[in-house]
C-alpha atoms as a PDB file:
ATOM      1  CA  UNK A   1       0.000   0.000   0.000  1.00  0.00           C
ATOM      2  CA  UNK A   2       2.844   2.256   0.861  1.00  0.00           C
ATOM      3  CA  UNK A   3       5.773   1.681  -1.262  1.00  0.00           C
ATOM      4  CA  UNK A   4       7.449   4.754  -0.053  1.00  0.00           C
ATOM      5  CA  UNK A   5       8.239   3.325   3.426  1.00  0.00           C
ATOM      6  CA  UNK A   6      11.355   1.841   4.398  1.00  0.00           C
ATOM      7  CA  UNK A   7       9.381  -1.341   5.067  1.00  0.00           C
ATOM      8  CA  UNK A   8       8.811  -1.732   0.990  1.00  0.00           C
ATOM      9  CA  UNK A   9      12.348  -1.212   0.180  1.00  0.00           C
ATOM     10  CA  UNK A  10      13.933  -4.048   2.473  1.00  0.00           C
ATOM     11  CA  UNK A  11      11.290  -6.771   3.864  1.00  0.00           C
ATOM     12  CA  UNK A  12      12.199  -9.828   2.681  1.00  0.00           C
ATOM     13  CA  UNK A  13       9.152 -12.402   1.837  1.00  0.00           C
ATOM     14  CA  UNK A  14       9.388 -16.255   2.294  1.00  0.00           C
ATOM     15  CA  UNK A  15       6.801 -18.044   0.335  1.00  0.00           C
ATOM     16  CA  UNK A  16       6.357 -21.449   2.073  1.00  0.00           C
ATOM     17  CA  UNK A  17       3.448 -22.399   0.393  1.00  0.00           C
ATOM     18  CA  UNK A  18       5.025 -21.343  -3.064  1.00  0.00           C
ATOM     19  CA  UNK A  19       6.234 -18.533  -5.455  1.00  0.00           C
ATOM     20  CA  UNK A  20       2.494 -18.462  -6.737  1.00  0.00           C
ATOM     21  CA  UNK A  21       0.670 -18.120  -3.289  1.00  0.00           C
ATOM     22  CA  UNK A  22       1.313 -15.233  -1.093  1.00  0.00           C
ATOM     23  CA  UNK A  23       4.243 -14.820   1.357  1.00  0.00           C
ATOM     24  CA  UNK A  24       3.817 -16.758   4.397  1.00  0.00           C
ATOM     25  CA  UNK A  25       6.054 -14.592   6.200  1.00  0.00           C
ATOM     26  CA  UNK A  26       8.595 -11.417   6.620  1.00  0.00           C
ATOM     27  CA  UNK A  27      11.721 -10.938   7.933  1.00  0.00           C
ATOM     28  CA  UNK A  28      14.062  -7.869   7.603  1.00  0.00           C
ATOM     29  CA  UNK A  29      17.831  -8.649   7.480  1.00  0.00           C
ATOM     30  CA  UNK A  30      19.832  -6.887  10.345  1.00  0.00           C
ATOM     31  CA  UNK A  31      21.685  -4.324   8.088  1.00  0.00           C
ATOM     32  CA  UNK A  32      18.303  -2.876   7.688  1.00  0.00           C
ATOM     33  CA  UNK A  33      17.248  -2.468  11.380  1.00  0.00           C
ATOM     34  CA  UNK A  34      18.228   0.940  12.228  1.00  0.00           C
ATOM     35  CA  UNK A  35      16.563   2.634   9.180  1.00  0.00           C
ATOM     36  CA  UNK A  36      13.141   0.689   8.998  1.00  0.00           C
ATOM     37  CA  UNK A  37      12.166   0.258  12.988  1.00  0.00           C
ATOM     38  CA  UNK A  38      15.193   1.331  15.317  1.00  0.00           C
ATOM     39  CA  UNK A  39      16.289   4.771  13.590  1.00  0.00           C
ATOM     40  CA  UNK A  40      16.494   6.505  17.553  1.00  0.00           C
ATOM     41  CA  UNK A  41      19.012   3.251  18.986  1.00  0.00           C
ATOM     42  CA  UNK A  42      22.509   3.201  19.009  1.00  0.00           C
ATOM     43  CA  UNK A  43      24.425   0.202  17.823  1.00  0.00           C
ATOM     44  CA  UNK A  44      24.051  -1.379  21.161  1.00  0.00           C
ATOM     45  CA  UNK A  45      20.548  -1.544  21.454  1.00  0.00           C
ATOM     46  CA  UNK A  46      20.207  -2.269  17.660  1.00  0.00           C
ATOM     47  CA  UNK A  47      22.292  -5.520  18.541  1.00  0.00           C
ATOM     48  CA  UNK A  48      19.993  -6.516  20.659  1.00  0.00           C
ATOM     49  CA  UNK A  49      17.294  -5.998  18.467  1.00  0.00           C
ATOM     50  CA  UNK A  50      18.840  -7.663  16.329  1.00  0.00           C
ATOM     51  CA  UNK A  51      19.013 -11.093  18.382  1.00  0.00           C
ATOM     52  CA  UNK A  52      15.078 -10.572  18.894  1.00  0.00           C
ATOM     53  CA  UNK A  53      13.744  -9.973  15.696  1.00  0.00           C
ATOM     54  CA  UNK A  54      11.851 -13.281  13.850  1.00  0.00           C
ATOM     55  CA  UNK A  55      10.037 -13.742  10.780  1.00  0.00           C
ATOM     56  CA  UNK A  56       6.815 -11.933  10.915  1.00  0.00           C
ATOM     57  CA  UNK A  57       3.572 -14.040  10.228  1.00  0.00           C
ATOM     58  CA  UNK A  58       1.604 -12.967   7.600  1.00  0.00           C
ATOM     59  CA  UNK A  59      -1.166 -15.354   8.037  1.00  0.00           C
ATOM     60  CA  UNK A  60      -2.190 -13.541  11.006  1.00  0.00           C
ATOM     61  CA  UNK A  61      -2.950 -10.074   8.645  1.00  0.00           C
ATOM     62  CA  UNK A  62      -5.840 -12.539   6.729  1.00  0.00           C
ATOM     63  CA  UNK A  63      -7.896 -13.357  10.146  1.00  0.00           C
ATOM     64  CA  UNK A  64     -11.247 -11.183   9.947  1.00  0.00           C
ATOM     65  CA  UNK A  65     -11.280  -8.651  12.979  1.00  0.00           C
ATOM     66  CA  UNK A  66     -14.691  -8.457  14.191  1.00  0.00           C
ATOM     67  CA  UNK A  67     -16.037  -5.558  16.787  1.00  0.00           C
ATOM     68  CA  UNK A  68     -19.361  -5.370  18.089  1.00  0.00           C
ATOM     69  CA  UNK A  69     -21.108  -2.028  18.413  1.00  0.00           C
ATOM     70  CA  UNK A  70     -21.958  -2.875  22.007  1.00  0.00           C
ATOM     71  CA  UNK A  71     -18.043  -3.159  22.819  1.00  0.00           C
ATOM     72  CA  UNK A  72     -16.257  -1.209  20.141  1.00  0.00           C
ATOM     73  CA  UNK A  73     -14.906   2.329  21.302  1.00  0.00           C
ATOM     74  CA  UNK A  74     -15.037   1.188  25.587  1.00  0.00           C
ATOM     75  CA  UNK A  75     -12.182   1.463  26.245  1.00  0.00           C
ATOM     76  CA  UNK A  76     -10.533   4.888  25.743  1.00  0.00           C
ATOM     77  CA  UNK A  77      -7.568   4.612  23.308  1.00  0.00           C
ATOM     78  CA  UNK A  78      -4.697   7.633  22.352  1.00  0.00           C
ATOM     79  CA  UNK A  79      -2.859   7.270  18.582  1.00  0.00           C
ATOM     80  CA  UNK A  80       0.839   7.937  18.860  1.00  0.00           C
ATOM     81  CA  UNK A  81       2.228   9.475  16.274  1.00  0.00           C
ATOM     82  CA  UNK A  82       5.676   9.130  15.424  1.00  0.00           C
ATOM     83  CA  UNK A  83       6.953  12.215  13.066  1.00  0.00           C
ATOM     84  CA  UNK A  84       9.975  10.080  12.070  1.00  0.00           C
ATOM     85  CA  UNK A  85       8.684   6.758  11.237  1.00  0.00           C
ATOM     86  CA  UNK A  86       9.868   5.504   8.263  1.00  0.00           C
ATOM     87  CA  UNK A  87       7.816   2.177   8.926  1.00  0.00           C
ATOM     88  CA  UNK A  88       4.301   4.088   9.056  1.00  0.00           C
ATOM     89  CA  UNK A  89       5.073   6.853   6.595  1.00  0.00           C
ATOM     90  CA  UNK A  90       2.448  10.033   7.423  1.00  0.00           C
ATOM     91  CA  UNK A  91       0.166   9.537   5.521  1.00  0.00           C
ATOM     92  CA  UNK A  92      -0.139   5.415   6.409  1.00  0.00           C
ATOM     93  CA  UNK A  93      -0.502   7.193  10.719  1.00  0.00           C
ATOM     94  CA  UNK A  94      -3.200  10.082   8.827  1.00  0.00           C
ATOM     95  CA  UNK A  95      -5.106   6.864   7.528  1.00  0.00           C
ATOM     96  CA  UNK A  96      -4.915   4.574  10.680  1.00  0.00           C
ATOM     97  CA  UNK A  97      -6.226   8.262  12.787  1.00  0.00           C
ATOM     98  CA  UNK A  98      -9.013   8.568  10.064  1.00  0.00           C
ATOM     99  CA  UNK A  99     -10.334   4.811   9.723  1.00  0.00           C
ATOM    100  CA  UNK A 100      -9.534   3.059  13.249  1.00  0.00           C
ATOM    101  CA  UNK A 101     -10.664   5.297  16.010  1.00  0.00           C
ATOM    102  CA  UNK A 102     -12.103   6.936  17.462  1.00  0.00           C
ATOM    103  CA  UNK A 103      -9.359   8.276  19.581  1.00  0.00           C
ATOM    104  CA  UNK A 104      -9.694  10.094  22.692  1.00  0.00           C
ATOM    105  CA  UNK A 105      -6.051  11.708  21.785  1.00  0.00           C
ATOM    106  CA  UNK A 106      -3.520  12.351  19.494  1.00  0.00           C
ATOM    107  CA  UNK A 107       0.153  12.708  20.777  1.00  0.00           C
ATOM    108  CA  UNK A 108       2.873  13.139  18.044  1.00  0.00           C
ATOM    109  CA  UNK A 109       6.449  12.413  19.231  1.00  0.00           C
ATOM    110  CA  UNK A 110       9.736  13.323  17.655  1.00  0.00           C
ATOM    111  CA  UNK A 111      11.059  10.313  16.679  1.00  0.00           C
ATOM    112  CA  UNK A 112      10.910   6.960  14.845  1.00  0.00           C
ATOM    113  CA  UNK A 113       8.866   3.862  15.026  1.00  0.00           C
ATOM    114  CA  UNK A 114      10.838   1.928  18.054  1.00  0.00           C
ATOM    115  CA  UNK A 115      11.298   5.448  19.639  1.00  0.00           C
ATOM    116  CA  UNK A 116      10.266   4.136  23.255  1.00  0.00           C
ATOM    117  CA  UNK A 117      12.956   2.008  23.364  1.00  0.00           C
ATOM    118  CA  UNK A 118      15.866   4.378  23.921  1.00  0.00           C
ATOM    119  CA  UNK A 119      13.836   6.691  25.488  1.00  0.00           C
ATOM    120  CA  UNK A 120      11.466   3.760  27.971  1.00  0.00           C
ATOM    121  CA  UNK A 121      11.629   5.813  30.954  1.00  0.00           C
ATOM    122  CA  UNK A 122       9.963   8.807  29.450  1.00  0.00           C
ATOM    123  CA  UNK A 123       7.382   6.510  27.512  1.00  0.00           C
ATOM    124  CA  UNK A 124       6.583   4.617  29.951  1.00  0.00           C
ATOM    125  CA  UNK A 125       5.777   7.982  32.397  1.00  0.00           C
ATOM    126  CA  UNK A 126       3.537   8.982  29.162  1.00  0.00           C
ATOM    127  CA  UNK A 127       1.548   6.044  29.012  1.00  0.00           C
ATOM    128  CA  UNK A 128       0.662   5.834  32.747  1.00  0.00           C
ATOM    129  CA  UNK A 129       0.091   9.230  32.918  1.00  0.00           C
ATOM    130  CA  UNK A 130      -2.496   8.571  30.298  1.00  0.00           C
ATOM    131  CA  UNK A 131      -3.900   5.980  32.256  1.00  0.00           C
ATOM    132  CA  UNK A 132      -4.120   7.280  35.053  1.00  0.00           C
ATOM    133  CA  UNK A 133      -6.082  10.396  33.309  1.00  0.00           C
ATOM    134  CA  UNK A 134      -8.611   8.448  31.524  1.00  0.00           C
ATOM    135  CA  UNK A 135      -8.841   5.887  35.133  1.00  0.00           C
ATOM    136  CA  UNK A 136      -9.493   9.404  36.884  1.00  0.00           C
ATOM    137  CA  UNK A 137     -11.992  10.745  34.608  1.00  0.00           C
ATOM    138  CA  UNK A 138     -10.121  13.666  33.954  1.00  0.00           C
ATOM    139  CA  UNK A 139     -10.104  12.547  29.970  1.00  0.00           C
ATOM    140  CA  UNK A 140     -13.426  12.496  27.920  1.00  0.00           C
ATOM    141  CA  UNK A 141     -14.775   8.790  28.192  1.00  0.00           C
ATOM    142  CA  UNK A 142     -17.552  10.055  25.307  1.00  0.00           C
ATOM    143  CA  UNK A 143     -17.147   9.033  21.986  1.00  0.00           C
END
């Protein structure tokens, strides 16, 4: 959908089930870490990575999500925005804002896609002090 994204230029597709049949999985090669998901890491952490990065399933994108209207939209939810991803290019974040909320919030951060990882401590303080505002009431729980 997005062939602008680093994600188009390096995945890697194994076809399992053969050339003619969809790929059964992706993987991206370590020399490509730091520009498709760990562009804020230094070489350290992007060894690590490294070490814990598998083939990604791609069986699991063709299972149906369903969502009931009774259900759908309980639970508060805040879209991150990262204004360096070159995984989820703008305009792939714009679409997932537009067609999967509703979100109660929008927060854009300066960085790229694995951005919480160098910077965990000041993530994680982010995400419970969301919690704790939407626990408290303090957020809108209307839709």
């Amino acid at each position: 959908m997005y062939t602008d994204c680093a994600v188009a230029r390096y995945q890697v597709s194994h076809f399992t089930d053969g050339a003619q049949n969809p790929p059964t999985s992706i993987y991206f090669p370590t020399p490509s870490l730091k520009e498709v998901f760990y562009s804020d890491c230094d070489s350290e952490d992007i060894a690590l990575c490294s070490i814990l990065v598998r083939p990604f399933p791609c069986r699991v994108l063709k299972r149906p999500i369903t969502y009931s209207k009774e259900k759908y939209g309980q639970v508060p939810s805040v879209y991150i925005r990262y204004s360096k991803d070159t995984t989820l290019p703008p305009r792939a974040q714009e679409h997932i804002v537009k067609n999967y909320g509703p979100f109660k919030e929008i927060i854009e951060i300066d960085g790229g896609h694995f951005n919480h990882w160098p910077k965990v401590d000041d993530f994680t303080k982010l995400v419970t002090d969301l919690a704790e505002k939407y626990i408290k009431g303090e957020g809108s729980l209307s839709t």
